[in-house]
PDB file of N, CA and C in Angstrom:
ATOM      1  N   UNK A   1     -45.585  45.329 -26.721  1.00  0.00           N
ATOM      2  CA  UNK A   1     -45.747  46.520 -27.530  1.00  0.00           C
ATOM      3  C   UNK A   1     -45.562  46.181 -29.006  1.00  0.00           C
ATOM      4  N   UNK A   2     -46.562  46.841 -29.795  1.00  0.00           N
ATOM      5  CA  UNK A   2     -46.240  46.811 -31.454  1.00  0.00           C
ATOM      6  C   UNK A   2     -45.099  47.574 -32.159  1.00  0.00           C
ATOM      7  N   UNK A   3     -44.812  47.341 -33.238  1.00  0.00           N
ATOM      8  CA  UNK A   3     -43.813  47.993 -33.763  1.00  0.00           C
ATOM      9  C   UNK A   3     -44.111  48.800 -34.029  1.00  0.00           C
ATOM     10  N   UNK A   4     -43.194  50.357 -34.108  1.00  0.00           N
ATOM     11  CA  UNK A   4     -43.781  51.540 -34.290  1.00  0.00           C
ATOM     12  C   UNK A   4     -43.248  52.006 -36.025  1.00  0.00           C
ATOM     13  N   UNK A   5     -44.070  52.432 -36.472  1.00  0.00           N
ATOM     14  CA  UNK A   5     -44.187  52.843 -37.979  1.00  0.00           C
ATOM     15  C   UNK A   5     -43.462  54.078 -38.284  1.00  0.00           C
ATOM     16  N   UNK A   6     -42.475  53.930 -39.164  1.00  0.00           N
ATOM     17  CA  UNK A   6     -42.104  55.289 -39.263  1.00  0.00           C
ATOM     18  C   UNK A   6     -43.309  56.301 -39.997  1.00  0.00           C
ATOM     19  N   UNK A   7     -44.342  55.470 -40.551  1.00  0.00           N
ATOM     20  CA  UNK A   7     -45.429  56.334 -41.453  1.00  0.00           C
ATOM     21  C   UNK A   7     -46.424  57.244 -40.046  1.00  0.00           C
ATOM     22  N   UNK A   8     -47.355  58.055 -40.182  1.00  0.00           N
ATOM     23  CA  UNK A   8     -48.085  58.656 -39.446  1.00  0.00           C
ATOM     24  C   UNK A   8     -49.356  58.366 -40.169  1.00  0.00           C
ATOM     25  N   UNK A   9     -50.238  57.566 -39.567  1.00  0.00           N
ATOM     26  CA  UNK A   9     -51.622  56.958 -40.937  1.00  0.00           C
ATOM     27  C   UNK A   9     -52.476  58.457 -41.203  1.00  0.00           C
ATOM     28  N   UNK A  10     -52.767  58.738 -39.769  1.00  0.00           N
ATOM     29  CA  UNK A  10     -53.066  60.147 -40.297  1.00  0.00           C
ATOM     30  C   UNK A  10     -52.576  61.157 -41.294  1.00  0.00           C
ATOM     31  N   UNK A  11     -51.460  61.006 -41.705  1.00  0.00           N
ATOM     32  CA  UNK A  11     -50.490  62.399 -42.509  1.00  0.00           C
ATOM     33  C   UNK A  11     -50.726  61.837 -43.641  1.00  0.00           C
ATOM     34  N   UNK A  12     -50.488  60.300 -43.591  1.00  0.00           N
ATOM     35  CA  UNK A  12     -50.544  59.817 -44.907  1.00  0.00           C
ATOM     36  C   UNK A  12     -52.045  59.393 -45.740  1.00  0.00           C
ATOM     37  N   UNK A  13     -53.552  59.475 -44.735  1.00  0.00           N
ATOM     38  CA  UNK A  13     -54.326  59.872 -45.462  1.00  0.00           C
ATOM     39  C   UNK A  13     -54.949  60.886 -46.169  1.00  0.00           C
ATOM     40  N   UNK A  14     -54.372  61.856 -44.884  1.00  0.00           N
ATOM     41  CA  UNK A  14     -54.308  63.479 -45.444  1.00  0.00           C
ATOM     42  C   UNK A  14     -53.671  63.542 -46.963  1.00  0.00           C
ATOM     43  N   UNK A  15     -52.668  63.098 -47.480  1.00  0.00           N
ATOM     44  CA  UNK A  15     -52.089  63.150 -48.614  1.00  0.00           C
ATOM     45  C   UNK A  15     -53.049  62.204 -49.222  1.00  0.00           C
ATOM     46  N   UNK A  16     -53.395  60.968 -49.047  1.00  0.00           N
ATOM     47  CA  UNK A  16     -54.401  60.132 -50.106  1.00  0.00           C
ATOM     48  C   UNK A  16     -55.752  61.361 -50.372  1.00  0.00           C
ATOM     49  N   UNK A  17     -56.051  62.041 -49.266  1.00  0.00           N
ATOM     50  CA  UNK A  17     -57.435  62.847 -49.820  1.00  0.00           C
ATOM     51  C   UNK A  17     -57.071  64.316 -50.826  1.00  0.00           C
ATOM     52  N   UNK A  18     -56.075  64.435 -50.125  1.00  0.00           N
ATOM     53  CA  UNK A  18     -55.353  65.728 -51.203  1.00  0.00           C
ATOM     54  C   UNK A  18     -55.161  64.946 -52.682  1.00  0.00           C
ATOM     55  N   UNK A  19     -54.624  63.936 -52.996  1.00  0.00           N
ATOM     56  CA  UNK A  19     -54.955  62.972 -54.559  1.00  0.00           C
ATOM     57  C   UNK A  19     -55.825  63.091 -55.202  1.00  0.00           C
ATOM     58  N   UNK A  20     -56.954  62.377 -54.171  1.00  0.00           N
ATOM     59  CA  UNK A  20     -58.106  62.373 -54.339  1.00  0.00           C
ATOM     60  C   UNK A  20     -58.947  63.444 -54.884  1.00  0.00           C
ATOM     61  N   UNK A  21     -58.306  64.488 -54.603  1.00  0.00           N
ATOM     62  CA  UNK A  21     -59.026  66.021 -54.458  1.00  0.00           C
ATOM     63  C   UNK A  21     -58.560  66.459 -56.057  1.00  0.00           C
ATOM     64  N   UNK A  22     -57.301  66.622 -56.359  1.00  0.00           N
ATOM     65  CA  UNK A  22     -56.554  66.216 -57.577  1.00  0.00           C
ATOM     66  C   UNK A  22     -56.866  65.514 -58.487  1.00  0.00           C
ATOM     67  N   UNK A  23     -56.969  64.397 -58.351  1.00  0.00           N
ATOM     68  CA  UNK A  23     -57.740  63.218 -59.667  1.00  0.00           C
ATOM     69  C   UNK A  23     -59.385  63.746 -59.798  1.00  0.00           C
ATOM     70  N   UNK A  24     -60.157  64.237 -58.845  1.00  0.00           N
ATOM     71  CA  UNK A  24     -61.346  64.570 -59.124  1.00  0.00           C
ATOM     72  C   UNK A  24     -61.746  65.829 -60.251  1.00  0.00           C
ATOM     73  N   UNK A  25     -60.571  67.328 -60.035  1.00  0.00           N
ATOM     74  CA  UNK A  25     -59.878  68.272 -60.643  1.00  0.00           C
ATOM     75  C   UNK A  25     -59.568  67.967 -61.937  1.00  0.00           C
ATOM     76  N   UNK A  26     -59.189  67.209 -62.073  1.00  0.00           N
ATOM     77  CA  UNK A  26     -58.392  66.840 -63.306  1.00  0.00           C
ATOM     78  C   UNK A  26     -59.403  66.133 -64.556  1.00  0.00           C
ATOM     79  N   UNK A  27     -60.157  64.873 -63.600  1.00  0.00           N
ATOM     80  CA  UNK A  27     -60.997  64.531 -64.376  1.00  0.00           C
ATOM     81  C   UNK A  27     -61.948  65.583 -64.716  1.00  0.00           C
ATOM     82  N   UNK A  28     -62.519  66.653 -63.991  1.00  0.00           N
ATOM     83  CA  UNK A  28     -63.848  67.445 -64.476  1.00  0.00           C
ATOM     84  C   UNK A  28     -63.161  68.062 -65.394  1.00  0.00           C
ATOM     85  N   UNK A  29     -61.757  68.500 -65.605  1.00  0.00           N
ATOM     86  CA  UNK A  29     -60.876  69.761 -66.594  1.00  0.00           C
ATOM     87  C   UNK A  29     -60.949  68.206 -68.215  1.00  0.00           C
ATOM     88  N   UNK A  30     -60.888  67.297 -67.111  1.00  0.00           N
ATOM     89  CA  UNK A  30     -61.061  66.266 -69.004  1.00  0.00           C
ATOM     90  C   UNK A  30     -62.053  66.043 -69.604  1.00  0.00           C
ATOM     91  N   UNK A  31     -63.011  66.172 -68.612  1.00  0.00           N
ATOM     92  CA  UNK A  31     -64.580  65.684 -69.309  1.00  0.00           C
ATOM     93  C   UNK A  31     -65.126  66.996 -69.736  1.00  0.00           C
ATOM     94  N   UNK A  32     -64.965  68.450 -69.264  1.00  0.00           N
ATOM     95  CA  UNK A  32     -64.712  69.577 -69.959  1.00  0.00           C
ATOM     96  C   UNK A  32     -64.546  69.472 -71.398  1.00  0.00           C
ATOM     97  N   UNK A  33     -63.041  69.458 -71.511  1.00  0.00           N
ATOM     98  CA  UNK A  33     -62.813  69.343 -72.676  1.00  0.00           C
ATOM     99  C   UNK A  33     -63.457  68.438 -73.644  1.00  0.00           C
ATOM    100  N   UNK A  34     -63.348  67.327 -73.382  1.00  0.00           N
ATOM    101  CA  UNK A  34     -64.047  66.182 -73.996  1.00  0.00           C
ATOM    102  C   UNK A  34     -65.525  66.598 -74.162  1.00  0.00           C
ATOM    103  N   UNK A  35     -66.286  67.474 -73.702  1.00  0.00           N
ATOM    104  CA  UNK A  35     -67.460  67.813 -73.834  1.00  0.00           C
ATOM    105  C   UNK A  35     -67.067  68.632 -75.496  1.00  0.00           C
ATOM    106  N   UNK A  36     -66.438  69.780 -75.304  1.00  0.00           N
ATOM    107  CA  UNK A  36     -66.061  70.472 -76.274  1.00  0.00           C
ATOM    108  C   UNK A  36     -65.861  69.107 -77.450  1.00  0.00           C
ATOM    109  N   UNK A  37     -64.998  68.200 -77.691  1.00  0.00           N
ATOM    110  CA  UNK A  37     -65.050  67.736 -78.326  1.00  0.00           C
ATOM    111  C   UNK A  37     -66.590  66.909 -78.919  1.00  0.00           C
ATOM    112  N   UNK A  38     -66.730  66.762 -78.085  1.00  0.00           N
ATOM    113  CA  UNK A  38     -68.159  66.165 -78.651  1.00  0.00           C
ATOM    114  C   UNK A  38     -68.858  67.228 -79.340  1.00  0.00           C
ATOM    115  N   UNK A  39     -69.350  67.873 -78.886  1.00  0.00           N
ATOM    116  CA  UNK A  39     -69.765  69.575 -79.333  1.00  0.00           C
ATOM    117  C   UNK A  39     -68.983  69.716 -80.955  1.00  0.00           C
ATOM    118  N   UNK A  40     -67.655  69.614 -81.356  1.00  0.00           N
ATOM    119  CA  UNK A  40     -67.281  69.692 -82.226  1.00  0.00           C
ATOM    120  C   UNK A  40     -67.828  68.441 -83.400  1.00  0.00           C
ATOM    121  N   UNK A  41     -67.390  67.582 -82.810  1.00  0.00           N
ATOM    122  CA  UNK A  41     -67.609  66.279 -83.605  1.00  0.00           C
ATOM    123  C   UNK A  41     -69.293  66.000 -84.267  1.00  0.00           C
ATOM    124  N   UNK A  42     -69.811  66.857 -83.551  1.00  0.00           N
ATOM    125  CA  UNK A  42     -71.481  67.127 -84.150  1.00  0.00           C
ATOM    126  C   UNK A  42     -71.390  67.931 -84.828  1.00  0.00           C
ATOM    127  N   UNK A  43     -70.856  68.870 -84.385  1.00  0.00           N
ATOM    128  CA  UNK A  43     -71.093  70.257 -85.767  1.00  0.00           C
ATOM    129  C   UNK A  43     -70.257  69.417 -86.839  1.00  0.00           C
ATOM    130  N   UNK A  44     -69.551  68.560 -86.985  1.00  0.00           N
ATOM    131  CA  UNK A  44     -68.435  68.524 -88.169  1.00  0.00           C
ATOM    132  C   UNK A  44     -68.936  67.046 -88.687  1.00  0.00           C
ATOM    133  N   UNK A  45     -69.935  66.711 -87.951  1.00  0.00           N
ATOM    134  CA  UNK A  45     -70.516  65.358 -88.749  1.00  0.00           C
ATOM    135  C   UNK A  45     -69.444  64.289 -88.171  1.00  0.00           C
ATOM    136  N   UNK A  46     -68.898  63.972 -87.154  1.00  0.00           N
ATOM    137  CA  UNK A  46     -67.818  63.248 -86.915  1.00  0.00           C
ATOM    138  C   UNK A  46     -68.008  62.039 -86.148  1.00  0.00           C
ATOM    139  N   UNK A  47     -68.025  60.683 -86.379  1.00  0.00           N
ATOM    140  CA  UNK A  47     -68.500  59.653 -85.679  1.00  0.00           C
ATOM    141  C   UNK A  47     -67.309  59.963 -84.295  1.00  0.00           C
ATOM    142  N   UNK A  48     -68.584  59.752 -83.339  1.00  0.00           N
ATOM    143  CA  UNK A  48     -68.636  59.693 -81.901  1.00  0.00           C
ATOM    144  C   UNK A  48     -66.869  58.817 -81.103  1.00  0.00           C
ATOM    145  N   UNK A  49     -66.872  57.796 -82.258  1.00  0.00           N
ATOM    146  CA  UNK A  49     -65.282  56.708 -81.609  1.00  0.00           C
ATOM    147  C   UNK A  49     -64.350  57.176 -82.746  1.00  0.00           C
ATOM    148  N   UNK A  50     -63.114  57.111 -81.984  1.00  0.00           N
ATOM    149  CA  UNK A  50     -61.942  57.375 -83.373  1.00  0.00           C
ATOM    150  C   UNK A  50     -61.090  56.349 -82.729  1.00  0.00           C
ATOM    151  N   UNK A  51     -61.192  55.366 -83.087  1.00  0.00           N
ATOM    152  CA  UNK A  51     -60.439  54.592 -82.760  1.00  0.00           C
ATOM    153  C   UNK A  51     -59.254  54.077 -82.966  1.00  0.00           C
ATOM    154  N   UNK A  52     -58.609  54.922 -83.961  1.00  0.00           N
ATOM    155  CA  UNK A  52     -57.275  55.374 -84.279  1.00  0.00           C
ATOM    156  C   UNK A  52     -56.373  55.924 -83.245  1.00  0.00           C
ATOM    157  N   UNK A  53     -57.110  57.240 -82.947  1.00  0.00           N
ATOM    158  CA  UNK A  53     -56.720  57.726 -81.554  1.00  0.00           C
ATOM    159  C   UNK A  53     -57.165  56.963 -80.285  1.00  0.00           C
ATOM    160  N   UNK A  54     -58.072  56.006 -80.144  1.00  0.00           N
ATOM    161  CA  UNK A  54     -57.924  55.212 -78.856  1.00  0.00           C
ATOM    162  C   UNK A  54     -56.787  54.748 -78.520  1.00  0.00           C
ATOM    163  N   UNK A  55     -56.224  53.902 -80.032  1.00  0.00           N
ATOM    164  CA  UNK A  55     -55.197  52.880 -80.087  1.00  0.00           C
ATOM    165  C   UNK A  55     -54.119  53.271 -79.246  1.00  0.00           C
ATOM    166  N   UNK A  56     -53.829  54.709 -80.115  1.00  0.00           N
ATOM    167  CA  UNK A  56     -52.490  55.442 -79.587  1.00  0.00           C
ATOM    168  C   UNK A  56     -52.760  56.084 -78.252  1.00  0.00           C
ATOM    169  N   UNK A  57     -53.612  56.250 -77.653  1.00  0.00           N
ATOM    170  CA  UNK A  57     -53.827  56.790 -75.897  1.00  0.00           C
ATOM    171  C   UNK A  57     -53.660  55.369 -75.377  1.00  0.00           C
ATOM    172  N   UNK A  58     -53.813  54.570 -75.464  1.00  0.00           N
ATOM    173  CA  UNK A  58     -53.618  52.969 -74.851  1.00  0.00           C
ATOM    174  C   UNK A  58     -52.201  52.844 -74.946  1.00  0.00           C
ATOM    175  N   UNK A  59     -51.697  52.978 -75.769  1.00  0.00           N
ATOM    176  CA  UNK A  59     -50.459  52.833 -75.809  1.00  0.00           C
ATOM    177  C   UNK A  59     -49.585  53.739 -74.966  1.00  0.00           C
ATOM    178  N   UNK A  60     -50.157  55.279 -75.138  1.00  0.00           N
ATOM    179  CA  UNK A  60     -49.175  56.374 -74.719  1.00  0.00           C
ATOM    180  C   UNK A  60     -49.314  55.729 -73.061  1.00  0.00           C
ATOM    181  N   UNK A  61     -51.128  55.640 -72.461  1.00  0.00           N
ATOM    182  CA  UNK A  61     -50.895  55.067 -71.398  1.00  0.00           C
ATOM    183  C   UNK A  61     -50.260  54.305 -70.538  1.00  0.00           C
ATOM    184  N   UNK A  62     -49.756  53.320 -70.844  1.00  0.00           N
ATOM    185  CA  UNK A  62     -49.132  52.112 -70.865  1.00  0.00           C
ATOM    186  C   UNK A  62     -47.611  52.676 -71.061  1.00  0.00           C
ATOM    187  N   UNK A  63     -47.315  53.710 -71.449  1.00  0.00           N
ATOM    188  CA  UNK A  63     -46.285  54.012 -71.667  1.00  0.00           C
ATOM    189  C   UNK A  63     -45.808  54.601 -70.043  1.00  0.00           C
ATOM    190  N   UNK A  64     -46.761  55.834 -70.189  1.00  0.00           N
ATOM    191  CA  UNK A  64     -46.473  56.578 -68.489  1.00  0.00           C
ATOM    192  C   UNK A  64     -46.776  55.801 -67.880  1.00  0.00           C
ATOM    193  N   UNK A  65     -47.687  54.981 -67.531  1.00  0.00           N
ATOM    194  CA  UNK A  65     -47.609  54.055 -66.364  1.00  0.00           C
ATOM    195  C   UNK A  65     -46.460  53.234 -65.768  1.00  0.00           C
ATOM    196  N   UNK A  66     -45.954  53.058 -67.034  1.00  0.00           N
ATOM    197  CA  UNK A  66     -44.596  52.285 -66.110  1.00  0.00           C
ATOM    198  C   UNK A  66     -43.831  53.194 -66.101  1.00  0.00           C
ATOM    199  N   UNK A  67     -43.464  54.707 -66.873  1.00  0.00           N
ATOM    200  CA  UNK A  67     -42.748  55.456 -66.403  1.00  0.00           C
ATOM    201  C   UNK A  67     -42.677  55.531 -64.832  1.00  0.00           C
ATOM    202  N   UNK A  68     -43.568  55.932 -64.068  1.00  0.00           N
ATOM    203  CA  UNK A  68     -44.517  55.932 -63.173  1.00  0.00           C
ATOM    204  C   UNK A  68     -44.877  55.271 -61.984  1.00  0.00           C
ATOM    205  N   UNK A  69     -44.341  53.530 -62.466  1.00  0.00           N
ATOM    206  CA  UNK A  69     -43.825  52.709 -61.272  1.00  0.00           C
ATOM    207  C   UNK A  69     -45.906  52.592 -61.424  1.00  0.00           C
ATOM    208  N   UNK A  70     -46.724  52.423 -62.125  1.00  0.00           N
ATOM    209  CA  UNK A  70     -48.267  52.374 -62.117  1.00  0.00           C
ATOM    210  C   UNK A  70     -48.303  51.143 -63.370  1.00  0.00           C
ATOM    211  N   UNK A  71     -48.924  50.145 -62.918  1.00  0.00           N
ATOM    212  CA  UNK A  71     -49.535  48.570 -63.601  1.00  0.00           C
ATOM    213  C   UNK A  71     -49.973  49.431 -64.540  1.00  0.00           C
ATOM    214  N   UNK A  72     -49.368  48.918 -65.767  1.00  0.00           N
ATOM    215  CA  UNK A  72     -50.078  49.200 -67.188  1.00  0.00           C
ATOM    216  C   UNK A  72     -51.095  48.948 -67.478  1.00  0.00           C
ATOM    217  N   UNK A  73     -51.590  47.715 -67.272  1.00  0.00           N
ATOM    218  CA  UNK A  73     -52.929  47.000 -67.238  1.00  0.00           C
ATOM    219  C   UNK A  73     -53.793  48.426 -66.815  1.00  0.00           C
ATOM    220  N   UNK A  74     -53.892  48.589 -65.572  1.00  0.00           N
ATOM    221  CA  UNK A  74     -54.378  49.073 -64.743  1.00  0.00           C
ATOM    222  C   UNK A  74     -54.950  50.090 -64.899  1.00  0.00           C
ATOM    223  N   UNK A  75     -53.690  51.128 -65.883  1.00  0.00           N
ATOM    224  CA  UNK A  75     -54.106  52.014 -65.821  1.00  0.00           C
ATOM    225  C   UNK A  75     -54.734  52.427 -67.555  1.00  0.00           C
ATOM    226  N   UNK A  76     -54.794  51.480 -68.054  1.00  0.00           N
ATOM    227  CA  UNK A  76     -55.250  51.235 -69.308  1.00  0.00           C
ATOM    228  C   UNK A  76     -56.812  51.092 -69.060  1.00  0.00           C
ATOM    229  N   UNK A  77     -57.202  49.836 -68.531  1.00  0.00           N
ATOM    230  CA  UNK A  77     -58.262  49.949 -67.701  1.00  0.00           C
ATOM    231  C   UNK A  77     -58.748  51.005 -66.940  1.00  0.00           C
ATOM    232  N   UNK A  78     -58.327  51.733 -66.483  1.00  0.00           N
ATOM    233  CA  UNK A  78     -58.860  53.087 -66.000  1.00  0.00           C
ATOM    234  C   UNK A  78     -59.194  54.100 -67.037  1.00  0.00           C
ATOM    235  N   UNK A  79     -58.245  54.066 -68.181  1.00  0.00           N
ATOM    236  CA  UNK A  79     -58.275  54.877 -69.472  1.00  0.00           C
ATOM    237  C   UNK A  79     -59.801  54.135 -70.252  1.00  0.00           C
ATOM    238  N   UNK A  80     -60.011  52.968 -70.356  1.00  0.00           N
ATOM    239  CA  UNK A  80     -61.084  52.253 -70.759  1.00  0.00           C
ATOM    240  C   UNK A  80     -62.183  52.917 -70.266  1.00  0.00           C
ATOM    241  N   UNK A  81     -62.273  52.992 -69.258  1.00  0.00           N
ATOM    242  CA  UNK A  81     -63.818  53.558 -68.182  1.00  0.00           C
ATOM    243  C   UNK A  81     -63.908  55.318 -68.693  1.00  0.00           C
ATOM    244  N   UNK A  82     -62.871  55.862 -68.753  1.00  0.00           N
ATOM    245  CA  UNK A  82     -63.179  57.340 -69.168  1.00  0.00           C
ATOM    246  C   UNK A  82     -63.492  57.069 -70.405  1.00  0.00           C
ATOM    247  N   UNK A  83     -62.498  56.631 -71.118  1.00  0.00           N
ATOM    248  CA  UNK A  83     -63.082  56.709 -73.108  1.00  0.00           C
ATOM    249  C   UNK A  83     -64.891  56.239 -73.076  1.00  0.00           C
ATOM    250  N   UNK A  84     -64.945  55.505 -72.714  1.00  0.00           N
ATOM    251  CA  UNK A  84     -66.559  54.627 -72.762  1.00  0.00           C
ATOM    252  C   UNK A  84     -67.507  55.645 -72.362  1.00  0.00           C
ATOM    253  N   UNK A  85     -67.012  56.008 -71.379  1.00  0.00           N
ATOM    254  CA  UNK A  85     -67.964  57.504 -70.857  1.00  0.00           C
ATOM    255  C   UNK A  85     -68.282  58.630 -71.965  1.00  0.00           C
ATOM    256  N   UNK A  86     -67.177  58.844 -71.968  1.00  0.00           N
ATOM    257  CA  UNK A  86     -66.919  60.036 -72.896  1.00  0.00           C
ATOM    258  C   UNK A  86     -67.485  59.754 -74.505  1.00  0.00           C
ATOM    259  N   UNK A  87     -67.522  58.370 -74.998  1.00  0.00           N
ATOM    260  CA  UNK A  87     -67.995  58.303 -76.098  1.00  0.00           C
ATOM    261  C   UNK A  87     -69.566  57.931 -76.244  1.00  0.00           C
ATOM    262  N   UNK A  88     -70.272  57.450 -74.819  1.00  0.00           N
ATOM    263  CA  UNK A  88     -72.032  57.549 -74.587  1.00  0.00           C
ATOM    264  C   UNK A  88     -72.239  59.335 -74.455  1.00  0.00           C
ATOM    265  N   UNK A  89     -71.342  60.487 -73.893  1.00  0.00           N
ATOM    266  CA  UNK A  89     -71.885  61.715 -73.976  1.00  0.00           C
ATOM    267  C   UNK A  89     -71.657  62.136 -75.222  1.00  0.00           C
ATOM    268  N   UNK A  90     -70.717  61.651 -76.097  1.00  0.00           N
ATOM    269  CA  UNK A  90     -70.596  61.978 -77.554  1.00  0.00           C
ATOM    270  C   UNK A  90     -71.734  61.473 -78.775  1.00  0.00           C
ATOM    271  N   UNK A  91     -72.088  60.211 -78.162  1.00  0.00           N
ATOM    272  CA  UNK A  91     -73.370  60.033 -79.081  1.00  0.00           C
ATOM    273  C   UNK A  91     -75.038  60.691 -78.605  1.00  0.00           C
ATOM    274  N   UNK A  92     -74.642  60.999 -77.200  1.00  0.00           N
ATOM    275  CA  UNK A  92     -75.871  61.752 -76.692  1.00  0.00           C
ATOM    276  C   UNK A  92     -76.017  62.959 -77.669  1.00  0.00           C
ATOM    277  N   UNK A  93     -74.951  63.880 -77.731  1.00  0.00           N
ATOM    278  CA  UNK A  93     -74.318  65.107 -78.085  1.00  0.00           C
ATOM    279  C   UNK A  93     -75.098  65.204 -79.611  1.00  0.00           C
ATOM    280  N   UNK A  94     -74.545  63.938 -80.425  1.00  0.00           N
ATOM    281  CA  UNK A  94     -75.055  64.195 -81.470  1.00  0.00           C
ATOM    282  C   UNK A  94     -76.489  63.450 -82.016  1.00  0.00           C
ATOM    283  N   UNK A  95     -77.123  62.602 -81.096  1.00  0.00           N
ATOM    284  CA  UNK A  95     -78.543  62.373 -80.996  1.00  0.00           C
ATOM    285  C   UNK A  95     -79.152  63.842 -80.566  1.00  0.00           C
ATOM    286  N   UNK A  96     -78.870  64.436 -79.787  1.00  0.00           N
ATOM    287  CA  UNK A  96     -79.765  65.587 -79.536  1.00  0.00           C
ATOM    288  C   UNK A  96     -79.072  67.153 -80.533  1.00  0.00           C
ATOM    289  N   UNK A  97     -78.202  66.839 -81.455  1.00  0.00           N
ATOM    290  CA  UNK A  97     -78.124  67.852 -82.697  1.00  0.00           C
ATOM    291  C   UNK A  97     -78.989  67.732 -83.543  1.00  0.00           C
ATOM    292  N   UNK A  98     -78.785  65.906 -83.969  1.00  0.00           N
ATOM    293  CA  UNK A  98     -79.979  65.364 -85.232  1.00  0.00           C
ATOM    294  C   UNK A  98     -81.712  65.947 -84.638  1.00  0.00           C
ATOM    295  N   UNK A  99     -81.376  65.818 -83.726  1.00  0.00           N
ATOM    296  CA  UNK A  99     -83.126  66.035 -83.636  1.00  0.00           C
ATOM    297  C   UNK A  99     -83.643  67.091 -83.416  1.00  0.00           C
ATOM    298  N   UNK A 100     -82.743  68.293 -83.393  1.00  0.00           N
ATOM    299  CA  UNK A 100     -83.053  69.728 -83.756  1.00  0.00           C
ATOM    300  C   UNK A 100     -83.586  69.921 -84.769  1.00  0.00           C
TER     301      UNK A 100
END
């Protein structure tokens, strides 16, 4: 006989898809907003990267992550993939203002 797990794999994927369900939530409420920002940053003439404020979200990241017991790296890199996104719909945003 195998050793028996105190985990239940079932219960505990149930909770990975409830996350899942959560991080999906969360991201559409950011790219939301971040839409708005783009939206702004056209009306106000505002280049698409601020990379001032990247600096300091990399950092703040890196900060909660290890609050967090979460690889800094990691989740910096994860912060990388949204900013990049978010700054191709920001130059979309204001390619299709200019050409109004």
């Amino acid at each position: 006989m195998g050793k028996q797990s105190p985990y239940d794999l079932d219960e505990l994927r149930i909770s990975i898809d409830r996350l899942d369900n959560v991080i999906c939530a969360v991201l559409a409420e950011r790219f939301s907003l971040t839409e708005k920002v783009g939206l702004y940053k056209a009306a106000h003439s505002l280049p698409p990267i601020d990379t001032a404020r990247e600096e300091r979200q990399f950092a703040k990241i890196a900060t909660l992550a290890d609050q967090y017991g979460l690889d800094p790296v990691f989740a910096q890199k994860v912060l990388r993939l949204i900013i990049d996104d978010v700054v191709i719909r920001h130059q979309a945003i204001q390619a299709a203002t200019k050409s109004k």
